[in-house]
Protein backbone atom coordinates (compact mmCIF):
# COMPACT_ATOMS: atom_id res chain seq x y z
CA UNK A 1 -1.14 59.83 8.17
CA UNK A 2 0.95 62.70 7.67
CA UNK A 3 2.87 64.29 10.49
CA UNK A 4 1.04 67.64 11.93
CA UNK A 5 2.42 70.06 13.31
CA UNK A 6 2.21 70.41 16.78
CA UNK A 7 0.92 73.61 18.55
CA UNK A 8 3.51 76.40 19.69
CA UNK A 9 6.78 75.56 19.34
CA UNK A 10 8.62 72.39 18.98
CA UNK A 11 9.06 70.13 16.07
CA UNK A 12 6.40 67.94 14.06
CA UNK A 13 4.91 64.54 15.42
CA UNK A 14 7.30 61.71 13.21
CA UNK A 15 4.92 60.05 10.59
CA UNK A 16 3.62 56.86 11.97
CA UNK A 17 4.03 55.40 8.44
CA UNK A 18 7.20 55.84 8.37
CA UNK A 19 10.23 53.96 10.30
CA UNK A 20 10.83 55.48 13.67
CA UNK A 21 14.51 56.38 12.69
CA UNK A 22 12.92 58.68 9.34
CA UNK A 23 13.34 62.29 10.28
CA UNK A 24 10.43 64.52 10.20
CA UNK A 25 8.33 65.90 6.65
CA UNK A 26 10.27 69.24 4.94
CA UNK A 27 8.16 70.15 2.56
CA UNK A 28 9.96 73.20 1.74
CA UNK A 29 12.65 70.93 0.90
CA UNK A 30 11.06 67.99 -0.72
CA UNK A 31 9.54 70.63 -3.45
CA UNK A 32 12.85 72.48 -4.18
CA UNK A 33 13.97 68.82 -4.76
CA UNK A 34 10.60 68.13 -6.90
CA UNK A 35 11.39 70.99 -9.07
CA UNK A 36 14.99 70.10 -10.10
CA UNK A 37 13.69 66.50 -10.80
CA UNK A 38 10.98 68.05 -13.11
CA UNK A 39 13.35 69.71 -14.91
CA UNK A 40 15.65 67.67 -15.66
CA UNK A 41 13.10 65.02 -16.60
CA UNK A 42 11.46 67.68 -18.94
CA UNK A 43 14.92 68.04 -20.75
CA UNK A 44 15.38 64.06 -20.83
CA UNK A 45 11.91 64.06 -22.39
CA UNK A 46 12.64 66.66 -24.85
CA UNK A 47 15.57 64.51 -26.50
CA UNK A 48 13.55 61.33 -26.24
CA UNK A 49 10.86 63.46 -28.29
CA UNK A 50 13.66 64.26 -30.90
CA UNK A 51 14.98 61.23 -30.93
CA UNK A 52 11.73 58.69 -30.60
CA UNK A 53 10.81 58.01 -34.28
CA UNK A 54 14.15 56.43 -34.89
CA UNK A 55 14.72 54.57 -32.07
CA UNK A 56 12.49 51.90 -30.30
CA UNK A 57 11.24 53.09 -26.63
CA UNK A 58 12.60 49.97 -25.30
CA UNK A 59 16.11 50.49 -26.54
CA UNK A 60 16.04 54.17 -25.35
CA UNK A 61 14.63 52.83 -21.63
CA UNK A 62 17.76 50.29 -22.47
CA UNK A 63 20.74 52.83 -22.82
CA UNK A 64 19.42 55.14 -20.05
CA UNK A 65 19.29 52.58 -17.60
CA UNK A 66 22.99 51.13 -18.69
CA UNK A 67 24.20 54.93 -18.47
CA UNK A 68 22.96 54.78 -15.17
CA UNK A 69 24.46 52.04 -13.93
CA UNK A 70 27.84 53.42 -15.15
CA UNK A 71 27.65 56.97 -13.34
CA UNK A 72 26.01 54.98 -10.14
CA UNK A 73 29.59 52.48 -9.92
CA UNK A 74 31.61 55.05 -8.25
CA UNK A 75 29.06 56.02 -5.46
CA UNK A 76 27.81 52.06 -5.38
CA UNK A 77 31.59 51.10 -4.81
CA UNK A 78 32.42 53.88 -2.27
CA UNK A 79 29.24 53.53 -0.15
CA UNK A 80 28.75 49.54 -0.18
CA UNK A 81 28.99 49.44 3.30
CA UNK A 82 25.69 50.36 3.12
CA UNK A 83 23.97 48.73 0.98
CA UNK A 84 20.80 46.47 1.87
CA UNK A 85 17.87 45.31 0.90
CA UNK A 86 15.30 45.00 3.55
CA UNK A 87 12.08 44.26 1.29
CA UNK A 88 12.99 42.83 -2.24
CA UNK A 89 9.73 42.16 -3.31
CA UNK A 90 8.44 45.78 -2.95
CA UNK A 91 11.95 46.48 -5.05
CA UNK A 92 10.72 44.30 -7.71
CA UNK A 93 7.17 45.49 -7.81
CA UNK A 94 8.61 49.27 -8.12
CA UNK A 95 11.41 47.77 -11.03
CA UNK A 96 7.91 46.47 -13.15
CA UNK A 97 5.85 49.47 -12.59
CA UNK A 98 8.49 51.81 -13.52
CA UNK A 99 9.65 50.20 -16.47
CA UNK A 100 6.02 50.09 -17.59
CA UNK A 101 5.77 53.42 -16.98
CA UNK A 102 9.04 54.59 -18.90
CA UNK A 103 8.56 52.71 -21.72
CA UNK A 104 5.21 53.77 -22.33
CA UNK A 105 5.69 57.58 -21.66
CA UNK A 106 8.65 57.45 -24.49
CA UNK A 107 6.40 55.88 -26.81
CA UNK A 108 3.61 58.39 -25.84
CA UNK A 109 6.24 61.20 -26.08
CA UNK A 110 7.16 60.90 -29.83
CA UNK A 111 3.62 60.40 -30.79
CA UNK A 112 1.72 63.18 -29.02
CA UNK A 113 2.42 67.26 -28.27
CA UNK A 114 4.79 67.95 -25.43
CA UNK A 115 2.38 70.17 -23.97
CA UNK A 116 -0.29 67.89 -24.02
CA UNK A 117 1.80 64.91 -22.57
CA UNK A 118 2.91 67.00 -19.89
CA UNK A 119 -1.14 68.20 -19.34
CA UNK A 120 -2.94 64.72 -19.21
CA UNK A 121 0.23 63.27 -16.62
CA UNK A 122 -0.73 65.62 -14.47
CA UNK A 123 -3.88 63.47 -13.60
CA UNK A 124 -1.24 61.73 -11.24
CA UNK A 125 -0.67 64.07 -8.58
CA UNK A 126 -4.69 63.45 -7.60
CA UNK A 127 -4.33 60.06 -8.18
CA UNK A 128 -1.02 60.04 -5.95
CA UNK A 129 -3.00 62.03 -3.46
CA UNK A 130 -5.81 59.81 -3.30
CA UNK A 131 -3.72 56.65 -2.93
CA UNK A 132 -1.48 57.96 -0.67
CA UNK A 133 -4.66 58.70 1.48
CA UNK A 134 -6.03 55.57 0.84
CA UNK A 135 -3.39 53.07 1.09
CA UNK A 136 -0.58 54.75 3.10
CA UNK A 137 -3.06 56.43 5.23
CA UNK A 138 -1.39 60.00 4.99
CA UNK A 139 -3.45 63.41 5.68
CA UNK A 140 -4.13 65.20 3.10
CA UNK A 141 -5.20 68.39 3.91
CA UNK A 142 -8.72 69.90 2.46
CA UNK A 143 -6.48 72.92 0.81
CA UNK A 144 -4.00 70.16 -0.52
CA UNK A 145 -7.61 68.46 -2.16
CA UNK A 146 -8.47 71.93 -3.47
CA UNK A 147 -5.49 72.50 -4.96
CA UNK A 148 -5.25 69.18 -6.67
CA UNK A 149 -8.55 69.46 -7.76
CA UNK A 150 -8.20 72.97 -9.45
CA UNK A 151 -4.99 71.84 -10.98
CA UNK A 152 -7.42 68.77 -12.92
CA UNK A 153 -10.00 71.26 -14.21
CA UNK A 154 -6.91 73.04 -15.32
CA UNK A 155 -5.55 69.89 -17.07
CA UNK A 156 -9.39 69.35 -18.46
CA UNK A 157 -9.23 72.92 -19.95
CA UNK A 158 -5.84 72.66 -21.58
CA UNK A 159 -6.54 68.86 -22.91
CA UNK A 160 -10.23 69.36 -24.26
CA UNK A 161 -10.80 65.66 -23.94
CA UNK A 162 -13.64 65.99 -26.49
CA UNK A 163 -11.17 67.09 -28.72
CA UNK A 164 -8.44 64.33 -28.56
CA UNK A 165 -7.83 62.39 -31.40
CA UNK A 166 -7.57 59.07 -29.85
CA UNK A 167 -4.50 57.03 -30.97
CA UNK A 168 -1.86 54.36 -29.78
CA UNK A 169 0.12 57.21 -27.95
CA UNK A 170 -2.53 58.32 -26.02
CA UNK A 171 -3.06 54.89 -24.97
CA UNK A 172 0.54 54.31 -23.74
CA UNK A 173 0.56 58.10 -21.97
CA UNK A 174 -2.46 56.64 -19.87
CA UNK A 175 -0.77 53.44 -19.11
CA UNK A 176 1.85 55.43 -17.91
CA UNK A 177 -0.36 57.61 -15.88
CA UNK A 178 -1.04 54.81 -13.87
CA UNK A 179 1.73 52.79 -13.99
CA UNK A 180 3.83 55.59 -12.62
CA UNK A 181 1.39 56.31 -9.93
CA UNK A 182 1.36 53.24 -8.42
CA UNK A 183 5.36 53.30 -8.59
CA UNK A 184 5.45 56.72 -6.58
CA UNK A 185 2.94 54.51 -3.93
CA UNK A 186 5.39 51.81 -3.48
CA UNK A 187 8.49 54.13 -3.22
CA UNK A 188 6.61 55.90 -0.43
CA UNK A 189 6.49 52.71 1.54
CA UNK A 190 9.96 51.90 1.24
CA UNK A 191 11.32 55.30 2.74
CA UNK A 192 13.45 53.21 5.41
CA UNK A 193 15.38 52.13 2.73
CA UNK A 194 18.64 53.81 2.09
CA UNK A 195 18.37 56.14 -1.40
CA UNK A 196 22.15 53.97 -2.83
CA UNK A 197 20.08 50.77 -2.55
CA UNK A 198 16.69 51.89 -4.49
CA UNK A 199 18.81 53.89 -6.82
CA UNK A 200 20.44 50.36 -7.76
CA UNK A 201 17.48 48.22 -7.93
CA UNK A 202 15.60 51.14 -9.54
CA UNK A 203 18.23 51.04 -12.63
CA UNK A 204 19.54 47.51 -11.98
CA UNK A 205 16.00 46.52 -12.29
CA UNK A 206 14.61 48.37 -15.60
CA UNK A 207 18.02 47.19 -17.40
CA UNK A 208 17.35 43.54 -16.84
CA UNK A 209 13.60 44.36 -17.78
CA UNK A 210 14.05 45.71 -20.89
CA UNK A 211 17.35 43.82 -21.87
CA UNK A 212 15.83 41.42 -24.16
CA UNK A 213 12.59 43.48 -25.64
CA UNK A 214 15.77 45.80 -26.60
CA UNK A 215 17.94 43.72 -28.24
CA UNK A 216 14.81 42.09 -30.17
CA UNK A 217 14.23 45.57 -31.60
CA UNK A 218 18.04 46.89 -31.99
CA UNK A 219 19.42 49.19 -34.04
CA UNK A 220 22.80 50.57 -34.25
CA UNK A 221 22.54 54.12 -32.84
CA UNK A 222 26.01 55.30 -34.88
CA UNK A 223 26.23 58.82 -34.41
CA UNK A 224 23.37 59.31 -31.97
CA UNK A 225 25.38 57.60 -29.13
CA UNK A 226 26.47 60.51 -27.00
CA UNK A 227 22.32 62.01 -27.37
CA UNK A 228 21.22 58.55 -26.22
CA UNK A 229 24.23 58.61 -23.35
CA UNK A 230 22.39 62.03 -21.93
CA UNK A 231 19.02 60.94 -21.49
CA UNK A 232 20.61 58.36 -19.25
CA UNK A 233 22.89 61.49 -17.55
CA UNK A 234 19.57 63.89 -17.27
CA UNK A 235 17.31 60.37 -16.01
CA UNK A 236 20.10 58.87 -13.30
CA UNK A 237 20.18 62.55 -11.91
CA UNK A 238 16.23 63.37 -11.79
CA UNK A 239 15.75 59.44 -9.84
CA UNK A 240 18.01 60.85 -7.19
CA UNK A 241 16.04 64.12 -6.57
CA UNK A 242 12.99 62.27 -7.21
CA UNK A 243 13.60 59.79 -4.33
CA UNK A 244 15.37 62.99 -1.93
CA UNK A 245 11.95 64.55 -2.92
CA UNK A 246 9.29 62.27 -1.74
CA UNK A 247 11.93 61.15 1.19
CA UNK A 248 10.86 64.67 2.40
CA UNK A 249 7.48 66.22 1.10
CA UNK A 250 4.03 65.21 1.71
CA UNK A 251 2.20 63.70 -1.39
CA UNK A 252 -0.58 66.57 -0.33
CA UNK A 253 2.18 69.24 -0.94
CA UNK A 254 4.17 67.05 -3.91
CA UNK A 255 0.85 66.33 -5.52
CA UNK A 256 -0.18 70.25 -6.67
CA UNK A 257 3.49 71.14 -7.14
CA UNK A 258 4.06 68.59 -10.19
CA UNK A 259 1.63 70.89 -12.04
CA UNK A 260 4.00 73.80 -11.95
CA UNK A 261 6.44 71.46 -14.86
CA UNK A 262 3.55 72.65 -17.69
CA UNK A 263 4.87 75.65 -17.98
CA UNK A 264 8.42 74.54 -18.64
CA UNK A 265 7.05 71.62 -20.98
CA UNK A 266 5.05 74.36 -22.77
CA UNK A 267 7.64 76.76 -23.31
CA UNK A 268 10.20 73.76 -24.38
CA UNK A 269 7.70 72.49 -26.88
CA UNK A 270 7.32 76.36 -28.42
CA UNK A 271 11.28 77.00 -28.56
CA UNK A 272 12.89 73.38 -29.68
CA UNK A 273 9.57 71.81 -31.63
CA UNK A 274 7.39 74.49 -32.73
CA UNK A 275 4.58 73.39 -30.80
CA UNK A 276 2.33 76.70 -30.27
CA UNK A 277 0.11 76.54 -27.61
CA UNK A 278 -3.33 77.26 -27.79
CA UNK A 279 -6.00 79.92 -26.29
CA UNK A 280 -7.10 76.67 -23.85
CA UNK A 281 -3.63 75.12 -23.68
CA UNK A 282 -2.66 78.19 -21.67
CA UNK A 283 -6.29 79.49 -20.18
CA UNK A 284 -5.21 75.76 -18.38
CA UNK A 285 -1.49 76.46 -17.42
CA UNK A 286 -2.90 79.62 -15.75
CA UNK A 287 -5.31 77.59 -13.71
CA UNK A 288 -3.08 74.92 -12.89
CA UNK A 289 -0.24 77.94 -11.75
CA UNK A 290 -2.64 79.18 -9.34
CA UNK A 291 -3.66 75.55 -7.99
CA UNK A 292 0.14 75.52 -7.53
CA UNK A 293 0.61 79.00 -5.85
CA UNK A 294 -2.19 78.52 -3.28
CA UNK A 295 -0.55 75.10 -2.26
CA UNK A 296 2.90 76.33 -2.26
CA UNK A 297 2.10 79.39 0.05
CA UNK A 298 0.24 77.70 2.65
């Protein structure tokens, strides 16, 4: 359960979920983290998109996560003092599920619109906010529900499922879909540990995943090196607002804020790929914008 506010003044009740030490939900803060992590994952996915027909998924996963062990060295070195691991086996189940997740989404990405990709993961934040409520026992408020479940019809009007051409990507963006959900689950549960420490075994982890699959499907990137160097730079930076995010927000509130990244993945898809939304595409955003308003002002 969620903390809830108490009555008059004085701060929230600490979430019982949560280690006693973890200071209270600010969900004002957890989205203004959510939103820089959207957007910089929305740029990282835009190069990936440019860049996925030469280049196996694997390999890309690959070089991001070595990138992102390079630009974490200084801040591992400097704050090793405080590293620890308190519960390694939710680590590694978070290191598989991620992985899974990436690789399949940059497959996905290079295969399908990315409008659409952006429109059918949005199915997560309701499946985030009925996991968190089932497993992790955190309130979800009935607005939150509303919210999350205007945002779906939106992502059911911009999709069209009956019009989908059904195809390997759209198989891997659904793997993802729930693959990355359950990832966001675990993380939740491991909010006593310190962000250094899941940052490491986060990109430690999908590096030795991927290591072999990668250099099984290898191929010299040549000029394409510093491209392939940002997507790490963009991915390493969105993990650590990611994890500052959910450290902070609700899922109830996190959940119906994700939808608000279709409008950037829309308007990056029109400038850089010539992907013109449709009549539904955006009869959909405008749903899913006011799913996100009514969330974000209560």
């Amino acid at each position: 359960m969620s903390n809830v506010p108490r009555p008059g003044p004085g701060p929230a009740l600490p979430d019982p979920a949560c280690p006693k030490t973890a200071p209270p939900r600010d969900n004002l803060r957890g989205g203004a983290w959510l939103l820089a992590d959207m957007g910089l994952n929305i740029w990282a996915l835009a190069i990936v998109k440019a860049m996925g027909a030469e280049f196996s998924a694997v390999q890309i996963v690959f070089i991001r996560a070595m990138t992102g062990l390079v630009l974490l060295a200084p801040f591992l070195w400097q704050g090793r003092a405080e590293l620890r691991m308190s519960r390694p086996g939710l680590h590694l189940l978070r290191v598989l599920l991620s992985a899974t997740a990436i690789v399949t989404s940059f497959f996905a990405i290079a295969r399908l619109p990315l409008a659409l990709f952006t429109a059918i993961s949005f199915t997560r934040p309701l499946i985030l906010m009925a996991m968190a409520a089932l497993l992790l026992r955190e309130r979800v408020r009935p607005a939150h529900w509303l919210a999350g479940g205007g945002g779906l019809i939106g992502v059911l009007v911009a999709v069209q499922p009956g019009a989908l051409a059904v195809n390997a990507g759209l198989w891997a963006l659904l793997i993802t879909v729930f693959a990355g959900t359950g990832a966001v689950i675990v993380t939740r549960q491991m909010r006593g540990e310190p962000a250094l420490t899941m940052m490491l075994a986060y990109t430690g982890g999908v590096a030795a995943v991927t290591a072999l699959p990668a250099i099984w499907t290898w191929q010299a990137p040549g000029a394409a090196w510093p491209v392939l160097v940002l997507i790490g730079g963009f991915a390493q930076a969105a993990q650590y607002c990611f994890l500052r995010a959910h450290h902070w927000g609700e899922a109830g509130v996190l959940g119906p804020l994700g939808y608000a990244s279709l409008v950037l993945s829309t308007a990056v898809g029109y400038l850089f790929f010539g992907e013109v939304p449709t009549v539904a595409m955006m009869a959909g955003a405008a749903i899913i914008i006011i799913a996100t308003l009514a969330v974000a002002r209560r």
